[in-house]
PDB file of N, CA and C in Angstrom:
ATOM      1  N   UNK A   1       0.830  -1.173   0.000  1.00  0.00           N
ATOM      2  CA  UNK A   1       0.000   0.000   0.000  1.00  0.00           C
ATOM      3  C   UNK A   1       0.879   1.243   0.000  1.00  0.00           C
ATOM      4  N   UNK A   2       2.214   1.171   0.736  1.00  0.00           N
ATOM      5  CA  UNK A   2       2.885   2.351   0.571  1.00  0.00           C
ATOM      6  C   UNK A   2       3.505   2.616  -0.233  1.00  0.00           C
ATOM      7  N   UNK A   3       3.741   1.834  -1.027  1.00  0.00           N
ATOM      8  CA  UNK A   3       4.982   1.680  -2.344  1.00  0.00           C
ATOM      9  C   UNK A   3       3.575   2.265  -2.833  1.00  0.00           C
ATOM     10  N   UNK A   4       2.647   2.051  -3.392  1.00  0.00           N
ATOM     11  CA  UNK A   4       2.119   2.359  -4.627  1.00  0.00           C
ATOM     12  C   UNK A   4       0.989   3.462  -4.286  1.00  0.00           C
ATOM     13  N   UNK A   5       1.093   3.860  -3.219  1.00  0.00           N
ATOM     14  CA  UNK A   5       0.553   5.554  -2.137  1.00  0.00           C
ATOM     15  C   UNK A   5       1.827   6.421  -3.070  1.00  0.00           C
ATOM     16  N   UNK A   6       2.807   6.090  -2.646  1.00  0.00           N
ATOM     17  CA  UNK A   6       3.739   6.702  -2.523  1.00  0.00           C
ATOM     18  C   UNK A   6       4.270   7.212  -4.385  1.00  0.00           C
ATOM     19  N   UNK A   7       3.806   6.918  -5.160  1.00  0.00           N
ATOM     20  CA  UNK A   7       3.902   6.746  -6.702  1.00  0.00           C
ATOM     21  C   UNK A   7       3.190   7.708  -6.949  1.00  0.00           C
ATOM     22  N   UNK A   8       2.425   7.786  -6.470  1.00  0.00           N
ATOM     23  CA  UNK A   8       1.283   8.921  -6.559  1.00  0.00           C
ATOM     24  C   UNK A   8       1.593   9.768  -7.022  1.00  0.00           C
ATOM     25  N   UNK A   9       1.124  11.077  -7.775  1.00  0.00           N
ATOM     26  CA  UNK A   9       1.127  12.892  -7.207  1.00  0.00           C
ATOM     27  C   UNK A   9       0.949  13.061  -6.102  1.00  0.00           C
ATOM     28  N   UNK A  10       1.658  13.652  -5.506  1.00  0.00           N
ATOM     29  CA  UNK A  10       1.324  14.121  -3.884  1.00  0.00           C
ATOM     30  C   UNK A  10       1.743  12.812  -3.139  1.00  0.00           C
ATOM     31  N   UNK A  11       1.877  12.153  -3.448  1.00  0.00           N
ATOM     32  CA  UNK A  11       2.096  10.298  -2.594  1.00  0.00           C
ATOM     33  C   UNK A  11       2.754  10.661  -0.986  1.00  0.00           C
ATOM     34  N   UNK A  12       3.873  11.398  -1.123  1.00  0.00           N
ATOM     35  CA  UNK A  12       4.277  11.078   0.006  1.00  0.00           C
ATOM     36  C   UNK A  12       3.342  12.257   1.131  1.00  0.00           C
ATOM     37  N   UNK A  13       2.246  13.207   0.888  1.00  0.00           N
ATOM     38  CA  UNK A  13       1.444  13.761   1.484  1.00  0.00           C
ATOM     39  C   UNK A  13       0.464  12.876   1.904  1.00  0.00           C
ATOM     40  N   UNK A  14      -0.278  12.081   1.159  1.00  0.00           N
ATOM     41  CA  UNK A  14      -0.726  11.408   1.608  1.00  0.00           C
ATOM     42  C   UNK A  14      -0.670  10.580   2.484  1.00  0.00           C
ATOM     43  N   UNK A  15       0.462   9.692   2.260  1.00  0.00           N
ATOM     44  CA  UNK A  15       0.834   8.745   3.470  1.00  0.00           C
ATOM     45  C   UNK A  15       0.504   9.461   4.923  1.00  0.00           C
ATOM     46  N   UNK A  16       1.582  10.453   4.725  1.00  0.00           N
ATOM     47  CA  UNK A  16       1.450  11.589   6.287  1.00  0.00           C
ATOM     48  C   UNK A  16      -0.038  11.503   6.530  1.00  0.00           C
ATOM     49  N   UNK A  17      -0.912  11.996   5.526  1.00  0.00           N
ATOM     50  CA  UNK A  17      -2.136  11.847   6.071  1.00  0.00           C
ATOM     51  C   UNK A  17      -2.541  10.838   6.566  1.00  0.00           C
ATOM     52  N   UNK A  18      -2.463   9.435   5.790  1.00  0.00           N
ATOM     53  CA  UNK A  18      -3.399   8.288   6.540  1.00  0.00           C
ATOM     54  C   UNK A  18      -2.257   7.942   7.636  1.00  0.00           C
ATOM     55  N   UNK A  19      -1.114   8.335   7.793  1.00  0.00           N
ATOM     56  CA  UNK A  19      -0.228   7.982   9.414  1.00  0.00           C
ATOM     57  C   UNK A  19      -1.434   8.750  10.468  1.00  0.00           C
ATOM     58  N   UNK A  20      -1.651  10.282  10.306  1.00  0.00           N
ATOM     59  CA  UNK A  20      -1.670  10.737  11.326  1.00  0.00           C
ATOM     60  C   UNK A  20      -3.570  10.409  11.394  1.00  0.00           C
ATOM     61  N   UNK A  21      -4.178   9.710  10.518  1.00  0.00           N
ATOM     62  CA  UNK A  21      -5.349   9.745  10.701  1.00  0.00           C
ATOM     63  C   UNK A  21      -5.372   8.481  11.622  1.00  0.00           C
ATOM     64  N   UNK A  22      -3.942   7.620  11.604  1.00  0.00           N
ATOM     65  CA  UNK A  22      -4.040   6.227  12.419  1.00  0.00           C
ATOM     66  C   UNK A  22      -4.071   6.099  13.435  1.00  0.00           C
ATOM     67  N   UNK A  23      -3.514   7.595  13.879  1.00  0.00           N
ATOM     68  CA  UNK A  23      -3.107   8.159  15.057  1.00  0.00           C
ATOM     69  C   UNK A  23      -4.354   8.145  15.633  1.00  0.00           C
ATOM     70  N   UNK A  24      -5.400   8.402  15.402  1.00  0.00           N
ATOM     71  CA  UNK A  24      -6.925   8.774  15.531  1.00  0.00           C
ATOM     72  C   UNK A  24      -7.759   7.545  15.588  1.00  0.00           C
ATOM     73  N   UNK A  25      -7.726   6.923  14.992  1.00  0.00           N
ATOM     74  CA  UNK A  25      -8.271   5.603  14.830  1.00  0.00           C
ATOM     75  C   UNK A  25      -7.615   4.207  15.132  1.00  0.00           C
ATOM     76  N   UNK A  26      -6.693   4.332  15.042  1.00  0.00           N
ATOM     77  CA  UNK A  26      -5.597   3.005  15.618  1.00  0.00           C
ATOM     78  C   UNK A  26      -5.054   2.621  14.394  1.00  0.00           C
ATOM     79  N   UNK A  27      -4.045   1.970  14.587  1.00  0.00           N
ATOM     80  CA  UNK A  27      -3.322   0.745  13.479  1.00  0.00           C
ATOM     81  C   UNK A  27      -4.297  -0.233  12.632  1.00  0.00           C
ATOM     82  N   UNK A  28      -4.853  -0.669  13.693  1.00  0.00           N
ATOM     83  CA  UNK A  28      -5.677  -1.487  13.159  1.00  0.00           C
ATOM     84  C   UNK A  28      -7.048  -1.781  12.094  1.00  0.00           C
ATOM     85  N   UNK A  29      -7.286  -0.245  12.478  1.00  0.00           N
ATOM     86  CA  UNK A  29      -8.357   0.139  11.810  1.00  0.00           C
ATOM     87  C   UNK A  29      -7.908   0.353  10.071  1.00  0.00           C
ATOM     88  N   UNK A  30      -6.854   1.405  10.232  1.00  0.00           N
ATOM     89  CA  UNK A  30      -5.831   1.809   9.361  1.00  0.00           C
ATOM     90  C   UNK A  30      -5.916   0.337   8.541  1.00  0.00           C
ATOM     91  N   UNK A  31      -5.107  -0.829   8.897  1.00  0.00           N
ATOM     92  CA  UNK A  31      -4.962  -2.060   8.370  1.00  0.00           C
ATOM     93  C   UNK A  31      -6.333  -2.325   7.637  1.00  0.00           C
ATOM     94  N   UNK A  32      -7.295  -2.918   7.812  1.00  0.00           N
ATOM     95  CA  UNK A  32      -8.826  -3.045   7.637  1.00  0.00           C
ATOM     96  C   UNK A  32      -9.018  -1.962   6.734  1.00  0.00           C
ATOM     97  N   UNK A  33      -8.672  -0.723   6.784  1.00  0.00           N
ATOM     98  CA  UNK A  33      -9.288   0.428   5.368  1.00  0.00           C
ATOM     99  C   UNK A  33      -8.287  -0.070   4.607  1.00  0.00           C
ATOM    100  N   UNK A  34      -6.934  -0.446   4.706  1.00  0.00           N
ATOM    101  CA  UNK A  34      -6.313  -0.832   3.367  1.00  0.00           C
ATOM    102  C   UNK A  34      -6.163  -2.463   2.713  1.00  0.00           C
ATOM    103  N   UNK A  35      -6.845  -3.415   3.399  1.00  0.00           N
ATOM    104  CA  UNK A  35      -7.147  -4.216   2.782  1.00  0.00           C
ATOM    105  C   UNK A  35      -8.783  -3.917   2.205  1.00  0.00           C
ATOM    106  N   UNK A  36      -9.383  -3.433   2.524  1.00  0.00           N
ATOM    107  CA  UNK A  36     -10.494  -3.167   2.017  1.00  0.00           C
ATOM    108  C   UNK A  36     -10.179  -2.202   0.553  1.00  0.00           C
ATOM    109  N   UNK A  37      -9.076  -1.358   0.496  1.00  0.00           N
ATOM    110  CA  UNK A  37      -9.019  -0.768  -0.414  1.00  0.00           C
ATOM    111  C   UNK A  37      -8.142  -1.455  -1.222  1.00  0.00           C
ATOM    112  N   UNK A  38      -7.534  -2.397  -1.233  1.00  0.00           N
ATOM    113  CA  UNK A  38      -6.782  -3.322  -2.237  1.00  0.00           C
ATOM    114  C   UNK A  38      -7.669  -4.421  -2.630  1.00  0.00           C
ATOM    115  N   UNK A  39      -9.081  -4.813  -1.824  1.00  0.00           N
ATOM    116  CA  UNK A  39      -9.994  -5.707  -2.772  1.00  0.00           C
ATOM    117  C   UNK A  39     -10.364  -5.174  -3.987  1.00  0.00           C
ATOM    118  N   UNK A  40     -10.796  -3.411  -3.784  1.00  0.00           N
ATOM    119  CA  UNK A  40     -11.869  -3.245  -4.427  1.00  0.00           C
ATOM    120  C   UNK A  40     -10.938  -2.714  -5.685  1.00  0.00           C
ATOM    121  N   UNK A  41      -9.299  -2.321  -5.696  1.00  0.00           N
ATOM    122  CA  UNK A  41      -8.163  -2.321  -6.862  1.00  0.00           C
ATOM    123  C   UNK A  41      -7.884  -1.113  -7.403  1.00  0.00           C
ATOM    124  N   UNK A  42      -8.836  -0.034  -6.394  1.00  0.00           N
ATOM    125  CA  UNK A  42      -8.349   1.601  -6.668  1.00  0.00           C
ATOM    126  C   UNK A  42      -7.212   1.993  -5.489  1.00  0.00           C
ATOM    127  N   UNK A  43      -6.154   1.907  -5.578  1.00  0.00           N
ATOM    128  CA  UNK A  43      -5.142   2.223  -4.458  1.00  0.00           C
ATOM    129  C   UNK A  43      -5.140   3.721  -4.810  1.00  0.00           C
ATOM    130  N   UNK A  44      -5.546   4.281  -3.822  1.00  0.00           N
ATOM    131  CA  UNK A  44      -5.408   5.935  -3.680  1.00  0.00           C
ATOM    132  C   UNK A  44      -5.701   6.494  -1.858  1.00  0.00           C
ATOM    133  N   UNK A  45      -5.062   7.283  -2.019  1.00  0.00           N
ATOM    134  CA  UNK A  45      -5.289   7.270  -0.363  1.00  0.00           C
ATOM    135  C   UNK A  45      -6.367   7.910  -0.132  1.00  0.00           C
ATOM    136  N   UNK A  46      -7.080   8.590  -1.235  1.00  0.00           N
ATOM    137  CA  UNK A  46      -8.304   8.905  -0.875  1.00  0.00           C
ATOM    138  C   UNK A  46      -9.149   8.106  -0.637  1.00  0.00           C
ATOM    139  N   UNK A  47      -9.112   6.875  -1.183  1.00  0.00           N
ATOM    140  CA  UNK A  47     -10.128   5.711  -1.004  1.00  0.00           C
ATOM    141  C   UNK A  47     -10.012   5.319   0.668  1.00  0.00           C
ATOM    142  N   UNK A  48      -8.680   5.085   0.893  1.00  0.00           N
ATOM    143  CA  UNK A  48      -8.815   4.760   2.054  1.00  0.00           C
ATOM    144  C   UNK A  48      -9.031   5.637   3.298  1.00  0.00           C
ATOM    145  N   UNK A  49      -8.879   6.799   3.141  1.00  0.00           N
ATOM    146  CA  UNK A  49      -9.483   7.635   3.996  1.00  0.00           C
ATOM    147  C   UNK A  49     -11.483   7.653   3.754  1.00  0.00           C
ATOM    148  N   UNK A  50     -11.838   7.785   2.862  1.00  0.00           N
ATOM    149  CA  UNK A  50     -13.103   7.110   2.795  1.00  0.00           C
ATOM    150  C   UNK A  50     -13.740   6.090   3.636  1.00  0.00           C
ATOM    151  N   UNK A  51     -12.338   4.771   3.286  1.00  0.00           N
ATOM    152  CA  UNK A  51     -13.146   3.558   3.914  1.00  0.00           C
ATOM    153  C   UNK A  51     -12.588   3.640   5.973  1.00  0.00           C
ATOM    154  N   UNK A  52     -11.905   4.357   5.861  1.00  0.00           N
ATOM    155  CA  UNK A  52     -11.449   4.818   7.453  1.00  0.00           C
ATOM    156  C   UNK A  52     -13.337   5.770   8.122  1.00  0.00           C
ATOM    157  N   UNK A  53     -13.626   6.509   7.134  1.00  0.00           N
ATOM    158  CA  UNK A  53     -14.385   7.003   7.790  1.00  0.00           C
ATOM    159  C   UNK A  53     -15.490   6.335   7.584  1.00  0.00           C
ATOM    160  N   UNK A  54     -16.050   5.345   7.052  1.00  0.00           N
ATOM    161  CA  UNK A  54     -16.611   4.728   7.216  1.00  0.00           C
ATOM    162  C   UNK A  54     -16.728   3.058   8.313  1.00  0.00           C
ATOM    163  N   UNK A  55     -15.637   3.157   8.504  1.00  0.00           N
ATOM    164  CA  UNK A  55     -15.357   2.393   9.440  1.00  0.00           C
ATOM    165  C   UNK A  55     -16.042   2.865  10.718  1.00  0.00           C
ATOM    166  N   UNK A  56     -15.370   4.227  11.290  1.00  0.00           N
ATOM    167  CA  UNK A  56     -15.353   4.925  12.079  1.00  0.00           C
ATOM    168  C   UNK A  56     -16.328   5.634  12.017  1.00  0.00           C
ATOM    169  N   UNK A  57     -17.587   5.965  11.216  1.00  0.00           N
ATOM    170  CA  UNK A  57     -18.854   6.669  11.252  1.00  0.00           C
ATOM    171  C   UNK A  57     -19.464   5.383  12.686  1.00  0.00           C
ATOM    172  N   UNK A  58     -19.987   7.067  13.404  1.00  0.00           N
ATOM    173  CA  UNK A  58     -21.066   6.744  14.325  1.00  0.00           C
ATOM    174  C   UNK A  58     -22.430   5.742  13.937  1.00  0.00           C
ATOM    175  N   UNK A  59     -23.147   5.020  14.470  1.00  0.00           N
ATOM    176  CA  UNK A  59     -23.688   4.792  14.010  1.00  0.00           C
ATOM    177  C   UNK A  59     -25.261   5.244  13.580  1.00  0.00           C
ATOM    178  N   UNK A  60     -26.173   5.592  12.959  1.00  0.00           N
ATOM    179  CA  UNK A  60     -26.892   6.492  12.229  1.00  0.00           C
ATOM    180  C   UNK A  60     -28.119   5.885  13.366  1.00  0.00           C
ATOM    181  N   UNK A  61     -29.048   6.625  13.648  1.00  0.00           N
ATOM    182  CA  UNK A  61     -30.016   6.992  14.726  1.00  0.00           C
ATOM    183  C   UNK A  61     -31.269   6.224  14.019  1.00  0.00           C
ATOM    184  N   UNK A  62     -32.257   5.304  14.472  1.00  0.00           N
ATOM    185  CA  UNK A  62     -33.473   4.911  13.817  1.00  0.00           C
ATOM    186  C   UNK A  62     -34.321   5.779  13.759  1.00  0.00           C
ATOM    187  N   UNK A  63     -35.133   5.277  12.393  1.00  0.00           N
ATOM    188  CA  UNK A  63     -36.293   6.993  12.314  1.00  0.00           C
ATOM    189  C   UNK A  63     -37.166   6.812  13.767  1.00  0.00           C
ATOM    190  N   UNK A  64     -37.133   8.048  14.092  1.00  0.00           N
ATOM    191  CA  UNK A  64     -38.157   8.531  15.031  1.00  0.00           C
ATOM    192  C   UNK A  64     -39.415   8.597  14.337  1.00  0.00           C
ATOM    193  N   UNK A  65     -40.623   8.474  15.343  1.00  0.00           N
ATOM    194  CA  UNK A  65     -42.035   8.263  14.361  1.00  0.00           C
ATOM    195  C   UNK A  65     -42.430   9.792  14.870  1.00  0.00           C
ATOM    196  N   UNK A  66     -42.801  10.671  14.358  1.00  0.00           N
ATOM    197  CA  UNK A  66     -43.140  11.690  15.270  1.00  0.00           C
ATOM    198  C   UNK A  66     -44.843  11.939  14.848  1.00  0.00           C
ATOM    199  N   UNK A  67     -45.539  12.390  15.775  1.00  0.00           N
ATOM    200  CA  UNK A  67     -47.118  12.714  15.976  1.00  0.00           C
ATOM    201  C   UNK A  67     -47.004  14.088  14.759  1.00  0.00           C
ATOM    202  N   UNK A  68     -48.490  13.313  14.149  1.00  0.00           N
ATOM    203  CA  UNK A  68     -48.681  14.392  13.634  1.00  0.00           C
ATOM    204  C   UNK A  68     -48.932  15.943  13.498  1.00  0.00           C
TER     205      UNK A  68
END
């Protein structure tokens, strides 16, 4: 993932980014957004900041029924 981050335009900005976003989320998580982003065969670190925040999204509230 870093060799081919790093190829990029901007490559080695990026990296910095998904380091310090790991910082935030853990290693692990980090790991999990980049195998997820090497299934799907777009290596860009934007993808994986995507699939980081989707990892890491709260989870979304059930509809409330509200009175008419």
């Amino acid at each position: 993932m870093r060799d081919r981050v790093l190829k990029q335009l901007r490559g080695d900005r990026a990296l910095v980014e998904l380091l310090l976003a790991a910082r935030l989320v853990g290693l692990d998580t980090l790991q999990v957004a980049c195998e997820l982003t090497l299934e799907c065969g777009v290596v860009m670190a934007a993808v994986v900041m995507n699939e980081l925040r989707r990892l890491t999204a709260p989870e979304r509230p059930e509809r409330m029924s509200l009175p008419e």
